[in-house]
C-alpha atoms as a PDB file:
ATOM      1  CA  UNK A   1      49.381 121.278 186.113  1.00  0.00           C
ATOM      2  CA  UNK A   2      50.467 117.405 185.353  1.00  0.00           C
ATOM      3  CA  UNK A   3      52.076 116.372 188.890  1.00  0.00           C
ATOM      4  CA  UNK A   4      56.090 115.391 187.803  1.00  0.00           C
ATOM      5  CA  UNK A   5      56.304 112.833 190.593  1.00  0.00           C
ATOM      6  CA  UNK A   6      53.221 111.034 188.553  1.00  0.00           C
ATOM      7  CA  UNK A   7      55.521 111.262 185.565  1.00  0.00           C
ATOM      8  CA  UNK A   8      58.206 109.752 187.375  1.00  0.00           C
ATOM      9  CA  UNK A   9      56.462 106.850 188.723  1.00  0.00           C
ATOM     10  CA  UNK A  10      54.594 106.246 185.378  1.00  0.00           C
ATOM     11  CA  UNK A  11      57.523 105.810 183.350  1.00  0.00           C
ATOM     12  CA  UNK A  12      59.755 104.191 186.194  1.00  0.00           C
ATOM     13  CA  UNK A  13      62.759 106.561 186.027  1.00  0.00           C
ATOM     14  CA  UNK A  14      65.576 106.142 188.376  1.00  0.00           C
ATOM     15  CA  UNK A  15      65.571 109.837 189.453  1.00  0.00           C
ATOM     16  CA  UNK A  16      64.135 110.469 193.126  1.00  0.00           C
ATOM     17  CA  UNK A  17      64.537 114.742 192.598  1.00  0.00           C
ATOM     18  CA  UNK A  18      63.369 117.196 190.421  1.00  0.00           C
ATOM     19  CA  UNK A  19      64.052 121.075 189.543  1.00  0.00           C
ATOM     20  CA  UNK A  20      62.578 123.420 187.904  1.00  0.00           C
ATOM     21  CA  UNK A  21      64.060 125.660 185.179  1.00  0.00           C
ATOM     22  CA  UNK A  22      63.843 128.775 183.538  1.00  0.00           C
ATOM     23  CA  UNK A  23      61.575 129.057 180.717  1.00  0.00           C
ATOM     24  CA  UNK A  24      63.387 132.207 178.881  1.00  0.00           C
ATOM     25  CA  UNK A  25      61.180 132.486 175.878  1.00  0.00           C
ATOM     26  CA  UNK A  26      59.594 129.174 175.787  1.00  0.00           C
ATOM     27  CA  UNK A  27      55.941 128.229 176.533  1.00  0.00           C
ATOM     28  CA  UNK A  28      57.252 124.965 177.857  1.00  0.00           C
ATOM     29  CA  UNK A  29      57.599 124.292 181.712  1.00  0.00           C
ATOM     30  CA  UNK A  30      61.345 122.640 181.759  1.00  0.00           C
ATOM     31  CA  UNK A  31      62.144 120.589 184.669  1.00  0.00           C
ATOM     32  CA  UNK A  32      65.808 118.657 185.299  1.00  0.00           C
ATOM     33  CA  UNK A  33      65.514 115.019 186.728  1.00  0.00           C
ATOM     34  CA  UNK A  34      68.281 113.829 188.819  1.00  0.00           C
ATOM     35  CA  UNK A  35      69.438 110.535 190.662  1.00  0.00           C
ATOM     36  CA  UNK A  36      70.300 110.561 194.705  1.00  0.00           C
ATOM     37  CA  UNK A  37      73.877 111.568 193.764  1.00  0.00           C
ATOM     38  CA  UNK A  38      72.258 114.678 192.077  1.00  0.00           C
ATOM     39  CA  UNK A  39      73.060 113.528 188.589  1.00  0.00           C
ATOM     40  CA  UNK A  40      71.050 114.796 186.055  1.00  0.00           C
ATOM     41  CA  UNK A  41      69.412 112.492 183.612  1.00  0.00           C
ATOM     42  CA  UNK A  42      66.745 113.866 182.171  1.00  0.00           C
ATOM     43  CA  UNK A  43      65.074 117.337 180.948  1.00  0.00           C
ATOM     44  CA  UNK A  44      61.406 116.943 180.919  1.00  0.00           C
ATOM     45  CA  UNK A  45      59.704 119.742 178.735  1.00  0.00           C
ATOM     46  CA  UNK A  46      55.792 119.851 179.096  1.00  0.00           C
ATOM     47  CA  UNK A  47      53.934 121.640 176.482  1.00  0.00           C
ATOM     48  CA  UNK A  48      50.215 122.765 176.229  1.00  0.00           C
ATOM     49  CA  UNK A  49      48.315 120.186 174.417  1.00  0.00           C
ATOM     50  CA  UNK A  50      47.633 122.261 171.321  1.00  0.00           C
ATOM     51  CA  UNK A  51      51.052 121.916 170.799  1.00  0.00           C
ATOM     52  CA  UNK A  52      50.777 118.067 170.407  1.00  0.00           C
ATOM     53  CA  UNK A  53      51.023 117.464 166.661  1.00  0.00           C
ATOM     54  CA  UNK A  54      54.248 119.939 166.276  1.00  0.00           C
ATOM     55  CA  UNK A  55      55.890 118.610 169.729  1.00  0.00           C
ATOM     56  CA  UNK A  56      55.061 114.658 168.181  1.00  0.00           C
ATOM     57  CA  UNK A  57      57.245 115.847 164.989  1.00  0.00           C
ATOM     58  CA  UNK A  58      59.942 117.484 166.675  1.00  0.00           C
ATOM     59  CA  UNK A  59      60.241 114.181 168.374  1.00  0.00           C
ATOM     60  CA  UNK A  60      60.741 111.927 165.592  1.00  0.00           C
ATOM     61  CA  UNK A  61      62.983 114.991 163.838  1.00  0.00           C
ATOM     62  CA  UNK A  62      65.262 114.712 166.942  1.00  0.00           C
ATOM     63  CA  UNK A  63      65.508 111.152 166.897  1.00  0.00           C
ATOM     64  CA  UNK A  64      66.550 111.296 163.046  1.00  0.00           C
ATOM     65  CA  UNK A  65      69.220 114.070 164.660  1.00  0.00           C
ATOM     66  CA  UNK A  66      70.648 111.662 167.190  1.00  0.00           C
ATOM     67  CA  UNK A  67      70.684 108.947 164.250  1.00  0.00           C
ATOM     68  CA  UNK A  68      72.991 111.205 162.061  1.00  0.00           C
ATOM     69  CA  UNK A  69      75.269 111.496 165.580  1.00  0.00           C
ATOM     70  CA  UNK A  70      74.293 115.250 165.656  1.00  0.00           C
ATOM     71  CA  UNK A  71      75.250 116.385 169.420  1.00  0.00           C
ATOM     72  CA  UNK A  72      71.535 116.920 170.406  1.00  0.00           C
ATOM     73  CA  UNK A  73      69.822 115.197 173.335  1.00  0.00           C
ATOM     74  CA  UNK A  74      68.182 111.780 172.583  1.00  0.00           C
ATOM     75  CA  UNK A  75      64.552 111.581 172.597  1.00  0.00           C
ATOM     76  CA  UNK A  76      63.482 109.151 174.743  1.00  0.00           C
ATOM     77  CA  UNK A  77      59.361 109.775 175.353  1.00  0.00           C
ATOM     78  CA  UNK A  78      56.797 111.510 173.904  1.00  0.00           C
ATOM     79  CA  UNK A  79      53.600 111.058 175.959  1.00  0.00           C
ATOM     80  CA  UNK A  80      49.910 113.214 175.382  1.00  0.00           C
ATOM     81  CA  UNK A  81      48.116 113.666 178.593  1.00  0.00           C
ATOM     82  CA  UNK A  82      44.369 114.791 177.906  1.00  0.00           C
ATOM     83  CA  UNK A  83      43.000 114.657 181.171  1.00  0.00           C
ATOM     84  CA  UNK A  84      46.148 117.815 182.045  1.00  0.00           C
ATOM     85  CA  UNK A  85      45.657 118.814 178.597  1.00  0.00           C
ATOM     86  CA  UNK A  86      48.974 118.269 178.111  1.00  0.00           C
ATOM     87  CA  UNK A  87      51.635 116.772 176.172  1.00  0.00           C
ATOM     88  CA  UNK A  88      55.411 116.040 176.969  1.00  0.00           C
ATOM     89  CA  UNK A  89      58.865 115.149 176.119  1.00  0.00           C
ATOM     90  CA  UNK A  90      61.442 113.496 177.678  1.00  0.00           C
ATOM     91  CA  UNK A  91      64.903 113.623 177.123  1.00  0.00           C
ATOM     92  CA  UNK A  92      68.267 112.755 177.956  1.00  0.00           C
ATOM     93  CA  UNK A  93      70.049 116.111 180.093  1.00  0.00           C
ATOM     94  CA  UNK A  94      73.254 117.338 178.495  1.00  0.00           C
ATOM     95  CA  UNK A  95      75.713 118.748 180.946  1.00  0.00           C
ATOM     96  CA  UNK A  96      77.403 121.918 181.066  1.00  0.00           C
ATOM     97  CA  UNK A  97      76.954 125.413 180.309  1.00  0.00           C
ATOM     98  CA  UNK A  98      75.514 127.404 178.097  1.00  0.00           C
ATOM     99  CA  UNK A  99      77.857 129.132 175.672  1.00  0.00           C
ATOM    100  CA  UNK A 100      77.096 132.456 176.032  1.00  0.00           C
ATOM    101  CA  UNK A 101      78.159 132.358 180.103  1.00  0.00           C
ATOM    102  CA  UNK A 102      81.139 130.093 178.979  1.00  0.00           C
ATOM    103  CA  UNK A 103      82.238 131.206 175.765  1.00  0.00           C
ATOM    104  CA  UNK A 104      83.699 134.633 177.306  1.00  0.00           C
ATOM    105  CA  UNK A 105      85.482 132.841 180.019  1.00  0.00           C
ATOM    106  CA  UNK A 106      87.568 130.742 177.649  1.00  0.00           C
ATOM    107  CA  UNK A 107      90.278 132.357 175.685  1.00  0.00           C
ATOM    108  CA  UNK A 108      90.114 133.332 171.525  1.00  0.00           C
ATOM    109  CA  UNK A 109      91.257 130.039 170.316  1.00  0.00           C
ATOM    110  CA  UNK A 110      89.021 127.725 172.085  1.00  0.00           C
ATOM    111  CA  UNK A 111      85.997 130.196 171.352  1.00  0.00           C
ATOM    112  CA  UNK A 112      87.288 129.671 168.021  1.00  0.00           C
ATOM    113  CA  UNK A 113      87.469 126.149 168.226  1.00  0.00           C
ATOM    114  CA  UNK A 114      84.243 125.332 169.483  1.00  0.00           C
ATOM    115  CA  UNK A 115      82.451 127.652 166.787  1.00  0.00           C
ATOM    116  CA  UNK A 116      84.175 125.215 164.198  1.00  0.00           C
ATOM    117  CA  UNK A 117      82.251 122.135 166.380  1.00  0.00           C
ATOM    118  CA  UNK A 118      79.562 123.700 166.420  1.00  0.00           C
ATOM    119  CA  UNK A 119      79.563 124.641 162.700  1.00  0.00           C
ATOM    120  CA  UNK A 120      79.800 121.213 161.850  1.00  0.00           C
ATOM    121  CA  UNK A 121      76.872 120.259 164.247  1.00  0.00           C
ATOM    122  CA  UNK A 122      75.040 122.731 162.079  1.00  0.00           C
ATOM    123  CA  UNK A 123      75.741 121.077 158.906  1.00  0.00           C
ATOM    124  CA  UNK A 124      74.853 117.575 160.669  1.00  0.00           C
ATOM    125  CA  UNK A 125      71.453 119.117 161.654  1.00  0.00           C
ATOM    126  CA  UNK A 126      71.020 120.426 157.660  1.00  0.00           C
ATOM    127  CA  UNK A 127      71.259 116.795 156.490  1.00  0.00           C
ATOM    128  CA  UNK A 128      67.333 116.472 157.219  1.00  0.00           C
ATOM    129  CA  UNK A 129      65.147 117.564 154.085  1.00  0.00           C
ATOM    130  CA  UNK A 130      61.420 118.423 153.394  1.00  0.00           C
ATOM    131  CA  UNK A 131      59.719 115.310 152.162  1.00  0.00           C
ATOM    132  CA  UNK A 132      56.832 117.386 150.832  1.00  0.00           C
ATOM    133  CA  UNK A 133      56.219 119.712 147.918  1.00  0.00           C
ATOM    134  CA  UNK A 134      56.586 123.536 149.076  1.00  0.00           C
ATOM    135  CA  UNK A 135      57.169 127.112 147.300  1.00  0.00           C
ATOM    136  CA  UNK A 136      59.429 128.487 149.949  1.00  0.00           C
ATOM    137  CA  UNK A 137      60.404 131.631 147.679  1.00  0.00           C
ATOM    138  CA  UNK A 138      56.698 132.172 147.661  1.00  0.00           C
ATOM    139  CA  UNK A 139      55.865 131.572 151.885  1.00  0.00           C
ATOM    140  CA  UNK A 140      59.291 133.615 152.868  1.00  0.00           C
ATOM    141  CA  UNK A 141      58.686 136.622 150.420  1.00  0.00           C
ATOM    142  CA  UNK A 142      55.043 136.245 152.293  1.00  0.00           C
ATOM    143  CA  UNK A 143      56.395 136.478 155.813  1.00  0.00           C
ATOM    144  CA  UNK A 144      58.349 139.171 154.956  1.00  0.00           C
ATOM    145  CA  UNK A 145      55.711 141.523 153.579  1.00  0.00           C
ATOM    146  CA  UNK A 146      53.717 140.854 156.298  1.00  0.00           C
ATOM    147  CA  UNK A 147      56.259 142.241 158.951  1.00  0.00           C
ATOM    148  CA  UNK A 148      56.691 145.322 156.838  1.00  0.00           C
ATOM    149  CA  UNK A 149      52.719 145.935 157.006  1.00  0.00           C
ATOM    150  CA  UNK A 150      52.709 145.267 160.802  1.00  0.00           C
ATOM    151  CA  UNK A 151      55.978 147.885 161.163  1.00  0.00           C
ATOM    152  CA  UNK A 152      53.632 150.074 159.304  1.00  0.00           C
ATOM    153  CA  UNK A 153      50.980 149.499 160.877  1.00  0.00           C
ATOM    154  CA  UNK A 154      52.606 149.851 164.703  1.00  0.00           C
ATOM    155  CA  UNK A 155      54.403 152.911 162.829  1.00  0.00           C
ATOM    156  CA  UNK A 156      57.513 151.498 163.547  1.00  0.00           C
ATOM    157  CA  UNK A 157      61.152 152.782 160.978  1.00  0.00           C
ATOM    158  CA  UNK A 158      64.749 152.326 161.947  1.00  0.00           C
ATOM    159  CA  UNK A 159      67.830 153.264 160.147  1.00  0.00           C
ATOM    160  CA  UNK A 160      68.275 153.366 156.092  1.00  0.00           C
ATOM    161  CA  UNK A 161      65.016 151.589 156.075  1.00  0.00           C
ATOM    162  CA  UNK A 162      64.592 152.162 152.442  1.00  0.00           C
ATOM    163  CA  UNK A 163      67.977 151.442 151.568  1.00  0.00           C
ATOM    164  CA  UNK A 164      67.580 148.026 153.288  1.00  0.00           C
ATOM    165  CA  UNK A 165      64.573 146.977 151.520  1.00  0.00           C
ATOM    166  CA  UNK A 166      65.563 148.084 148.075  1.00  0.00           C
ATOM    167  CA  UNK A 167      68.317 146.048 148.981  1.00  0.00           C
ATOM    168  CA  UNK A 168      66.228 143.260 150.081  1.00  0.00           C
ATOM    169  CA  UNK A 169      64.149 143.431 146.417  1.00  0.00           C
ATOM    170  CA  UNK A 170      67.159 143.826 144.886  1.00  0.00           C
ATOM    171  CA  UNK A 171      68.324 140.264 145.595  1.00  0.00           C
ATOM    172  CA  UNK A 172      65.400 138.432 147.458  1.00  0.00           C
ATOM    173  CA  UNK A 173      64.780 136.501 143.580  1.00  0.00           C
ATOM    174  CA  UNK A 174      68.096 134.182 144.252  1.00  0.00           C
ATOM    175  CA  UNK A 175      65.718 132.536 147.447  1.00  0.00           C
ATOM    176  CA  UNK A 176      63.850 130.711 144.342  1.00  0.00           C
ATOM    177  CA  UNK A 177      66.393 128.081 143.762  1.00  0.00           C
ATOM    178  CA  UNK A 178      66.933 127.615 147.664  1.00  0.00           C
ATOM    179  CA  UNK A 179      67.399 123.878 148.620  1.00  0.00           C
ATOM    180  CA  UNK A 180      64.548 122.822 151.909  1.00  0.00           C
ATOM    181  CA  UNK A 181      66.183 121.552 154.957  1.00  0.00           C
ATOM    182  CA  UNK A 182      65.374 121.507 158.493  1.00  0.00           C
ATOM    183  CA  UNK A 183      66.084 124.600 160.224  1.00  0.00           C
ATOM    184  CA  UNK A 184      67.102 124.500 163.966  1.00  0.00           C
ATOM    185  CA  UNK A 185      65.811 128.363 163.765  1.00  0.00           C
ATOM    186  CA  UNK A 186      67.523 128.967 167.542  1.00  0.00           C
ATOM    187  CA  UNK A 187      71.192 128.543 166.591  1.00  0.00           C
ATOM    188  CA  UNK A 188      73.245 130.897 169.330  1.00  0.00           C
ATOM    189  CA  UNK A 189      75.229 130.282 171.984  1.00  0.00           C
ATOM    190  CA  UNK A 190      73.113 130.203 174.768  1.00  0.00           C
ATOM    191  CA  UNK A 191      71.211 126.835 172.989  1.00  0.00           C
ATOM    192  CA  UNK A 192      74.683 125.736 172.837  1.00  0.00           C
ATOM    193  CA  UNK A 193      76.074 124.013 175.840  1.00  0.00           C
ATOM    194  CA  UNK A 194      79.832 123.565 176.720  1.00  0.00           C
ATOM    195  CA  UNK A 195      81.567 121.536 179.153  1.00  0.00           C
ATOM    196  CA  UNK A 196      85.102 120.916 179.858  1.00  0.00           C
ATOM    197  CA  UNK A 197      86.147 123.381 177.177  1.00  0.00           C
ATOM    198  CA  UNK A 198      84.568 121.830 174.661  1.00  0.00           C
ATOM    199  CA  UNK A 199      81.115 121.462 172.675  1.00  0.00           C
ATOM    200  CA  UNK A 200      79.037 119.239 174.414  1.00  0.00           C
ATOM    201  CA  UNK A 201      75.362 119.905 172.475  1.00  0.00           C
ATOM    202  CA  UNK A 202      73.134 121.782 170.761  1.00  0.00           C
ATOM    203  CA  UNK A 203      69.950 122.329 172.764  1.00  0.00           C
ATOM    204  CA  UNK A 204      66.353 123.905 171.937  1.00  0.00           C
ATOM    205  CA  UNK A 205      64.905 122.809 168.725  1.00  0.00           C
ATOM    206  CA  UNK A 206      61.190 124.255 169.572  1.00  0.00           C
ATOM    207  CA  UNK A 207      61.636 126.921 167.256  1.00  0.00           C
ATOM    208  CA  UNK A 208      62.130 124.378 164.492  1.00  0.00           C
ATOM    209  CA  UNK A 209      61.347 125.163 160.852  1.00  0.00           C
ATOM    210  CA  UNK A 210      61.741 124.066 157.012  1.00  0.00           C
ATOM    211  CA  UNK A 211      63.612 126.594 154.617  1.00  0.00           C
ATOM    212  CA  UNK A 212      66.958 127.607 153.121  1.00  0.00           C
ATOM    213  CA  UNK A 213      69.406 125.611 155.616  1.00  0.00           C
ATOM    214  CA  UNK A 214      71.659 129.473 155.382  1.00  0.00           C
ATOM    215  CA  UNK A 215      68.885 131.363 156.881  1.00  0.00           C
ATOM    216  CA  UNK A 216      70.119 129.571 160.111  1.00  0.00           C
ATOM    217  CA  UNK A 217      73.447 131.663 160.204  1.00  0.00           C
ATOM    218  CA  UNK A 218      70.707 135.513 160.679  1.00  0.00           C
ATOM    219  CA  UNK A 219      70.985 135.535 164.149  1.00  0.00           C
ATOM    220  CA  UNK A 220      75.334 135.760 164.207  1.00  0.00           C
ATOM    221  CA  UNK A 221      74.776 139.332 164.542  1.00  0.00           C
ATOM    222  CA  UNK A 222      72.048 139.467 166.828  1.00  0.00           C
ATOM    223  CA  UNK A 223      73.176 137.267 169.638  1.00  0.00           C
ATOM    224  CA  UNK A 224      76.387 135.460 168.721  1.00  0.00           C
ATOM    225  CA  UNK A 225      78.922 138.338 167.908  1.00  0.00           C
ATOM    226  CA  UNK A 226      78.519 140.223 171.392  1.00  0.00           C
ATOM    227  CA  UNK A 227      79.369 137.210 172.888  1.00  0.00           C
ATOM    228  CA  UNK A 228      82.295 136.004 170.523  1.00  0.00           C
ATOM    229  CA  UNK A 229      83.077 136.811 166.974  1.00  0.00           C
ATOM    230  CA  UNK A 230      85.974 134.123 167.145  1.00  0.00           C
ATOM    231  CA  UNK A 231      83.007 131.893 167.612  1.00  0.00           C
ATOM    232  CA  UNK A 232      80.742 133.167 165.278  1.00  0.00           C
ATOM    233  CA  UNK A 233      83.449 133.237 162.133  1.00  0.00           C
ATOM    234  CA  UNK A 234      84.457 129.442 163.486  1.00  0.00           C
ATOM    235  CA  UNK A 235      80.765 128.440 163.252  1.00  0.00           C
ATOM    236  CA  UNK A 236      80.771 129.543 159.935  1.00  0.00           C
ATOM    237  CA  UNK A 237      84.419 128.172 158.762  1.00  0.00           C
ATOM    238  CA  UNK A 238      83.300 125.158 160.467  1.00  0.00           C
ATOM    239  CA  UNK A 239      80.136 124.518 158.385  1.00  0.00           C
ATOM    240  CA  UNK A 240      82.239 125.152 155.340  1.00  0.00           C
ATOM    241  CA  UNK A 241      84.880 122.903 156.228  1.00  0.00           C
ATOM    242  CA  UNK A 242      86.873 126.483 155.611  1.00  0.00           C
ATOM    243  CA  UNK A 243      86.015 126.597 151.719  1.00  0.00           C
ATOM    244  CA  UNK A 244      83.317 129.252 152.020  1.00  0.00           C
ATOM    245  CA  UNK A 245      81.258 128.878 149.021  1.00  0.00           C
ATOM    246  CA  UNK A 246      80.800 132.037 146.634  1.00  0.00           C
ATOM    247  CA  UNK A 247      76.692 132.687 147.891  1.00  0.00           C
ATOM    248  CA  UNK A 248      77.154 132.606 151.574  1.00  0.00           C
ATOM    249  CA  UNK A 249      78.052 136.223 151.997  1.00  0.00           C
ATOM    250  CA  UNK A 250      75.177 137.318 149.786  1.00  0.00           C
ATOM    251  CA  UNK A 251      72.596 134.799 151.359  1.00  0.00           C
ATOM    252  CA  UNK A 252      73.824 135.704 154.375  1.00  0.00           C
ATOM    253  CA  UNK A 253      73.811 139.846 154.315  1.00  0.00           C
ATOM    254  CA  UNK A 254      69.746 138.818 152.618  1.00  0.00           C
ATOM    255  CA  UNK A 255      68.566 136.908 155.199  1.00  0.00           C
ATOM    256  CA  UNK A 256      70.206 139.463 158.339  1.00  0.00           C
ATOM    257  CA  UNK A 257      68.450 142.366 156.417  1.00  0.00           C
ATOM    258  CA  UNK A 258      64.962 140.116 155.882  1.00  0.00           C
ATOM    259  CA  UNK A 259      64.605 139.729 159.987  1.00  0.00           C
ATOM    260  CA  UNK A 260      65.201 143.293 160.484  1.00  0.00           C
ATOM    261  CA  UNK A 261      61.696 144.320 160.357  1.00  0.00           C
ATOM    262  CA  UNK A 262      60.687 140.868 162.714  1.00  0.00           C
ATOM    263  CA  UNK A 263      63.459 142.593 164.955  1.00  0.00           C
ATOM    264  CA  UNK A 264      61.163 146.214 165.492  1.00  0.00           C
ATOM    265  CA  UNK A 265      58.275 144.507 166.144  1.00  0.00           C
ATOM    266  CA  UNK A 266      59.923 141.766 168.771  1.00  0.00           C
ATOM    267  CA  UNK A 267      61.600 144.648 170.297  1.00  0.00           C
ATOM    268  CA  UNK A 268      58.265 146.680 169.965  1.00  0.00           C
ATOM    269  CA  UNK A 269      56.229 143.548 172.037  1.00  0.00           C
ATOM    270  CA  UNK A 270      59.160 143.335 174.121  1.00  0.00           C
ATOM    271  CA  UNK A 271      59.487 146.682 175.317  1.00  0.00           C
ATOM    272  CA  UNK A 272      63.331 146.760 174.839  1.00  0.00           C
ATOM    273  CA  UNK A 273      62.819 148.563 171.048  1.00  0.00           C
ATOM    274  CA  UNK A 274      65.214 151.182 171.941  1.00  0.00           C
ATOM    275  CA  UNK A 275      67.965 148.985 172.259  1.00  0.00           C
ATOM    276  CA  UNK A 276      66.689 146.456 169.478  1.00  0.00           C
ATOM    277  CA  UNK A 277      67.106 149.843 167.206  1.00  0.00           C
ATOM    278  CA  UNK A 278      70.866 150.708 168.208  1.00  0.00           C
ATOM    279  CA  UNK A 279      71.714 147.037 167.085  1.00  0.00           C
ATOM    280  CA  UNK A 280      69.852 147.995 164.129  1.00  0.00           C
ATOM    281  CA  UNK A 281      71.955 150.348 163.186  1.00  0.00           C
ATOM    282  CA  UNK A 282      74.757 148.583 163.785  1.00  0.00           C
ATOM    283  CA  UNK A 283      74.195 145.900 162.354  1.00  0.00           C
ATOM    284  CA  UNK A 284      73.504 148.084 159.144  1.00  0.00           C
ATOM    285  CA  UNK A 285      76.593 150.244 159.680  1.00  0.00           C
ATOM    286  CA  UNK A 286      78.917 147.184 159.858  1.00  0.00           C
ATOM    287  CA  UNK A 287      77.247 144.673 156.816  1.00  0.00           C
ATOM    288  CA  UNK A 288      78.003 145.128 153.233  1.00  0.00           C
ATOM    289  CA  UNK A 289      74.446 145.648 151.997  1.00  0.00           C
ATOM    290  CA  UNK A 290      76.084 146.746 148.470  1.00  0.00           C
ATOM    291  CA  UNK A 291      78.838 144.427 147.343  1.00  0.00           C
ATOM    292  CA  UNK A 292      77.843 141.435 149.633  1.00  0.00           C
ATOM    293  CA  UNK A 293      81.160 140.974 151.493  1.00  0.00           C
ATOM    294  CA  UNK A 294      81.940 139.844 154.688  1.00  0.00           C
ATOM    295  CA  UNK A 295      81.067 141.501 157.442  1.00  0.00           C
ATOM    296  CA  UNK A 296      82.980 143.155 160.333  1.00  0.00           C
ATOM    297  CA  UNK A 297      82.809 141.152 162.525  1.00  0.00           C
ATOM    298  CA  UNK A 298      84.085 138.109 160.305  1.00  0.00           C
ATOM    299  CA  UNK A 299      87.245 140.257 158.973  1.00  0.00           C
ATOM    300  CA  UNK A 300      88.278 141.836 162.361  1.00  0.00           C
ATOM    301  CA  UNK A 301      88.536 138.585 163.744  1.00  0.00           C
END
């Protein structure tokens, strides 16, 4: 493992104190660098070297985010290290929270507030498009298949499975037509970080990807409504500048019932798949798979 004080010293930081951080899901060792006053100023992510050519993107990606004033850190190094076999990035530490320990301590209308911030981060973060020719329809109908072989496979089913994916072929054509946009891929609350009752960045872009720019709204009822529906519909009002536009709802309901099967499996690998499955069926029982309206969550709210 790279030695952080080397890191320091190399790049001539003004930070004499270090700390280490969870991981969560991440590969990437995280460390917080602070000044004498304990003042963070920098998160330092270090990634295996294998990882270079992705980790150099995401670097120039995020410094085309900070350009269009998108509340992300700024990227301030990328460095390879082939003697550690490592690569890393530095960048500048946002303070705060993260949403999903402060969003339930704050009361409706400021949950509801900060979801509209944060849905106009989103957009921000959309602006980015692929430069390159690509048949999405083609590589997302792929993906998809392939997580209903591996449910088969693991002989994993969960509720109205059929229903849901004669839904899915139903309506999985109007992805051909999909514009190609970055994707942050990660977009919750707890990569969302809040300070003095208010949105103060969008965090963890390692999950990156290219694709439809509303596939980014699939993990609302995942991770975002059981922390704060007012939240989730302000995230969405927010990107929309509150003029919805008449294919959200159905791209929306299509992508939620395309990561179902990813959902099995992860819970599956996880070991938490009987829990994954009672969200399931939630999630089923409270989505209009048939008409494409809003969901519960959004109406109740």
């Amino acid at each position: 493992m790279i030695n952080i004080k080397d890191i320091i010293s190399y790049h001539h930081l003004p930070v004499d104190r270090y700390q280490e951080l969870a991981s969560g899901y991440s590969s990437a060792k995280k460390f917080k660098l602070s000044s004498g006053d304990d003042n963070p100023l920098y998160l330092l992510k270090i990634y295996n070297i294998e990882k270079r050519d992705r980790i150099k993107l995401q670097f120039d990606l995020l410094k085309r985010h900070y350009e269009n004033n998108v509340l992300c850190q700024q990227p301030l190094i990328f460095e390879l290290n082939e003697e550690e076999q490592v690569c890393y990035l530095l960048l500048s530490y946002i303070d705060g929270m993260s949403g999903d320990v402060a969003l339930p301590t704050l009361g409706t209308d400021l949950q509801y507030k900060i979801g509209v911030q944060s849905g106009k981060e989103l957009k921000k973060i959309h602006l980015i498009t692929y430069d390159h020719s690509i048949n999405w329809y083609n590589k997302r109908l792929e993906k998809y298949r392939n997580k209903v072989e591996t449910c088969k496979k693991l002989g994993l089913t969960f509720y109205k499975q059929r229903f849901v994916e004669s839904y899915i072929d139903e309506n999985i054509s109007i992805l051909k037509d999909s514009p190609i946009c970055f994707q942050h891929d990660d977009f919750h609350p707890q990569n969302i970080i809040i300070k003095d009752k208010k949105l103060n960045g969008i965090i963890d872009f390692d999950s990156f990807d290219w694709g439809d720019p509303l596939e980014d709204f699939f993990k609302i009822p995942k991770y975002t409504v059981q922390v704060s529906a007012c939240f989730a519909k302000g995230q969405v009002m927010g990107y929309f500048d509150d003029k919805i536009s008449d294919l959200f709802w159905r791209k929306y309901n299509l992508f939620v019932a395309l990561n179902l099967h990813a959902s099995q499996i992860g819970g599956y690998r996880m070991g938490n798949l009987e829990y994954v499955q009672e969200r399931t069926r939630y999630i089923i029982e409270t989505h209009d798979f048939i008409h494409n309206q809003p969901p519960e969550w959004f109406n109740n709210v």
